[in-house]
Protein backbone atom coordinates (compact mmCIF):
# COMPACT_ATOMS: atom_id res chain seq x y z
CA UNK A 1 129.96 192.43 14.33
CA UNK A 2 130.43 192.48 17.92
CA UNK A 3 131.32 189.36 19.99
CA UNK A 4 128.00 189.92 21.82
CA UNK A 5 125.84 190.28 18.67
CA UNK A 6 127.89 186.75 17.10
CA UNK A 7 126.77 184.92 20.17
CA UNK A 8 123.15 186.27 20.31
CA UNK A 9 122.63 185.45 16.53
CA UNK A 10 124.67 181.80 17.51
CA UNK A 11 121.99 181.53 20.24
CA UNK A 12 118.85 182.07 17.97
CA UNK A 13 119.45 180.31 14.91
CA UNK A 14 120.22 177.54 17.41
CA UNK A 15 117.03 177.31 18.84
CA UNK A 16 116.11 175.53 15.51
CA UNK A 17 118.94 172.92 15.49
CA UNK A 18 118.22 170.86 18.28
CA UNK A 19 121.72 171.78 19.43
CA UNK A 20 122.55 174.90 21.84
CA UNK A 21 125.99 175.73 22.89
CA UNK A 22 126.25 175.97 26.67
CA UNK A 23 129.23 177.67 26.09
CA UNK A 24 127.70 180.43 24.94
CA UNK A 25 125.12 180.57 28.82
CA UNK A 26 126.39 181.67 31.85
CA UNK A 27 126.39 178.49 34.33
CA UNK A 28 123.27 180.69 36.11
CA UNK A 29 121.06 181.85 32.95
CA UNK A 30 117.66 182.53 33.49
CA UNK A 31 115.33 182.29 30.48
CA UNK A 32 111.45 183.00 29.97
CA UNK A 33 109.13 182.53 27.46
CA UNK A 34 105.02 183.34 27.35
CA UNK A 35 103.17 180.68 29.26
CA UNK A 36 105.43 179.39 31.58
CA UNK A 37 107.41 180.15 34.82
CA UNK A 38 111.38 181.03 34.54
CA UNK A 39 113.74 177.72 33.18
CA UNK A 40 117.58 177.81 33.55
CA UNK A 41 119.74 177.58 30.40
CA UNK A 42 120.32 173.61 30.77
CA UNK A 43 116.71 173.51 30.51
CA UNK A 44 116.40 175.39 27.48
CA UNK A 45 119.14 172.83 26.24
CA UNK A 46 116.97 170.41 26.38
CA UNK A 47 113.49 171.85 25.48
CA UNK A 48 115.86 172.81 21.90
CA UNK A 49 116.39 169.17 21.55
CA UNK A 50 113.14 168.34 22.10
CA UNK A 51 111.47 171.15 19.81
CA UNK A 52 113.58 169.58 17.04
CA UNK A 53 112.11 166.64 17.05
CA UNK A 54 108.78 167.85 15.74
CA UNK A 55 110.36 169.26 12.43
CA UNK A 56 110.85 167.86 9.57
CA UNK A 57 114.01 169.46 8.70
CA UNK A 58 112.88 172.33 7.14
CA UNK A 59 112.67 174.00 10.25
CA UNK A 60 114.90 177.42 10.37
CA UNK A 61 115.50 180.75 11.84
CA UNK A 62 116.36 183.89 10.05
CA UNK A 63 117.48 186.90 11.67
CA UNK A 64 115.56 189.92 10.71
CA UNK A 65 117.81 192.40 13.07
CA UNK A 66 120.09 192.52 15.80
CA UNK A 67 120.25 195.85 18.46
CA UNK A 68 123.07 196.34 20.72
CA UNK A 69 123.07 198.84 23.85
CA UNK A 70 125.78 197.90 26.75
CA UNK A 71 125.49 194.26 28.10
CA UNK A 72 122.00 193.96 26.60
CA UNK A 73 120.91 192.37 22.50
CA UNK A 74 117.71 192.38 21.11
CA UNK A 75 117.27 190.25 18.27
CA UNK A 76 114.51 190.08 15.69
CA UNK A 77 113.55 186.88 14.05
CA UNK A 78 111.19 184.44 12.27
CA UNK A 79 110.99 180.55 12.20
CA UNK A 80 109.49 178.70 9.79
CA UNK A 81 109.25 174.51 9.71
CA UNK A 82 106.67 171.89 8.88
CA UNK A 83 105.91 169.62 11.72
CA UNK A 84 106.19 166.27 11.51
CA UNK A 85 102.53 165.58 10.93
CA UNK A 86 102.83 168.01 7.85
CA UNK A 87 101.72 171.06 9.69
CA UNK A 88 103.18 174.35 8.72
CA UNK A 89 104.73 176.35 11.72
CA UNK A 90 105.74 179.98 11.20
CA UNK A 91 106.54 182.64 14.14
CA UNK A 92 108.50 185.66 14.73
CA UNK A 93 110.18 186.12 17.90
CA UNK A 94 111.60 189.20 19.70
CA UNK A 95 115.00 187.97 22.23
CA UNK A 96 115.99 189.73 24.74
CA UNK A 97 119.63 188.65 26.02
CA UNK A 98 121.52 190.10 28.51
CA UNK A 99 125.66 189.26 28.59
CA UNK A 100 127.64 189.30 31.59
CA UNK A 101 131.29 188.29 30.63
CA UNK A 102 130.63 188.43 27.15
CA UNK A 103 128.10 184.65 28.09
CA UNK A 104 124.34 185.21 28.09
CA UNK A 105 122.92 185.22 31.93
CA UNK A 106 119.65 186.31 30.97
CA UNK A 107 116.69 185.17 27.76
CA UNK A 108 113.49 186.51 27.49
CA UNK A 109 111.62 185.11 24.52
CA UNK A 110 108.78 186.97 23.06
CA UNK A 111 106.58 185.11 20.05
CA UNK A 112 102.83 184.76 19.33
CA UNK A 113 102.30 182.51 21.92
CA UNK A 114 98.40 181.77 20.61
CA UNK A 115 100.36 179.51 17.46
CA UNK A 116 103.22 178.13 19.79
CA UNK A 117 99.76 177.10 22.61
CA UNK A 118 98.11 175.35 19.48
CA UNK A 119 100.83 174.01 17.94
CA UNK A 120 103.83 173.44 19.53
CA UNK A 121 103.27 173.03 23.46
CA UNK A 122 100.98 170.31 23.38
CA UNK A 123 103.75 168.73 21.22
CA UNK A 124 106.74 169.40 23.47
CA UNK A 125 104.81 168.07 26.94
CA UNK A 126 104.29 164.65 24.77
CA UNK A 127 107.59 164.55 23.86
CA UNK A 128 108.63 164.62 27.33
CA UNK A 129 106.03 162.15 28.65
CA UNK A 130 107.08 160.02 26.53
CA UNK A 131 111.06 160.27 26.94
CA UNK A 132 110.36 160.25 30.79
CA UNK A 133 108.36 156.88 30.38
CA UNK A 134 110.87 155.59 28.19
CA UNK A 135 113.70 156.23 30.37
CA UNK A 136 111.84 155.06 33.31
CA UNK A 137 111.44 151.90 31.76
């Protein structure tokens, strides 16, 4: 497996941990997901963190496929986790990554964003109400 496929599957099952490597992001990566405006990769950092801590820790990613064409990986995937309210969460994902320097400068993030808007946003903005409140405090 190429380097850029190891560090685009690294990336992914990631996303589940509550742990990305920023060694693996360009210090300028851009990411996107449905529903919201561009984030950089220190963002996405900590949105993993937070996403974590909604999951029992069941929660994982398995990669259905990886495609590799120049600079640019698309990976296939599905998630599947029980929130901590006892919930069920599945999705599948499409990633787009783009590698400059064998680093990712560029995530796009493609899900059905209908289950993440019900389940998983309203979730993450509490989270970080409540860890902005707290660290106000």
């Amino acid at each position: 497996m190429s380097i850029q496929k190891q560090k685009a599957e690294a990336l992914v099952l990631s996303l589940v941990t509550g742990h990305v490597d920023p060694s693996l992001l360009t210090d300028d990566c851009v990411c996107w997901a449905p529903g919201g405006n561009s984030f950089t990769g220190e963002t996405l950092c900590m949105m993993v963190g937070v996403l974590a801590s909604l999951f029992e820790d069941d929660f994982t990613m398995t990669i259905d496929s990886i495609i590799e064409e120049g600079e640019r990986v698309a990976v296939i995937s599905h998630s599947r986790g029980t929130l901590t309210d006892g919930i069920v969460y599945e999705n599948e994902y499409h990633y787009a990554l783009i590698f400059r320097d064998e680093k990712i400068c560029e995530m796009r993030e493609y899900m059905n964003s209908a289950i993440v808007d019900e389940l998983i946003r309203p979730r993450i903005q509490a989270a970080m109400i409540a860890s902005a409140s707290e660290s106000s405090q």
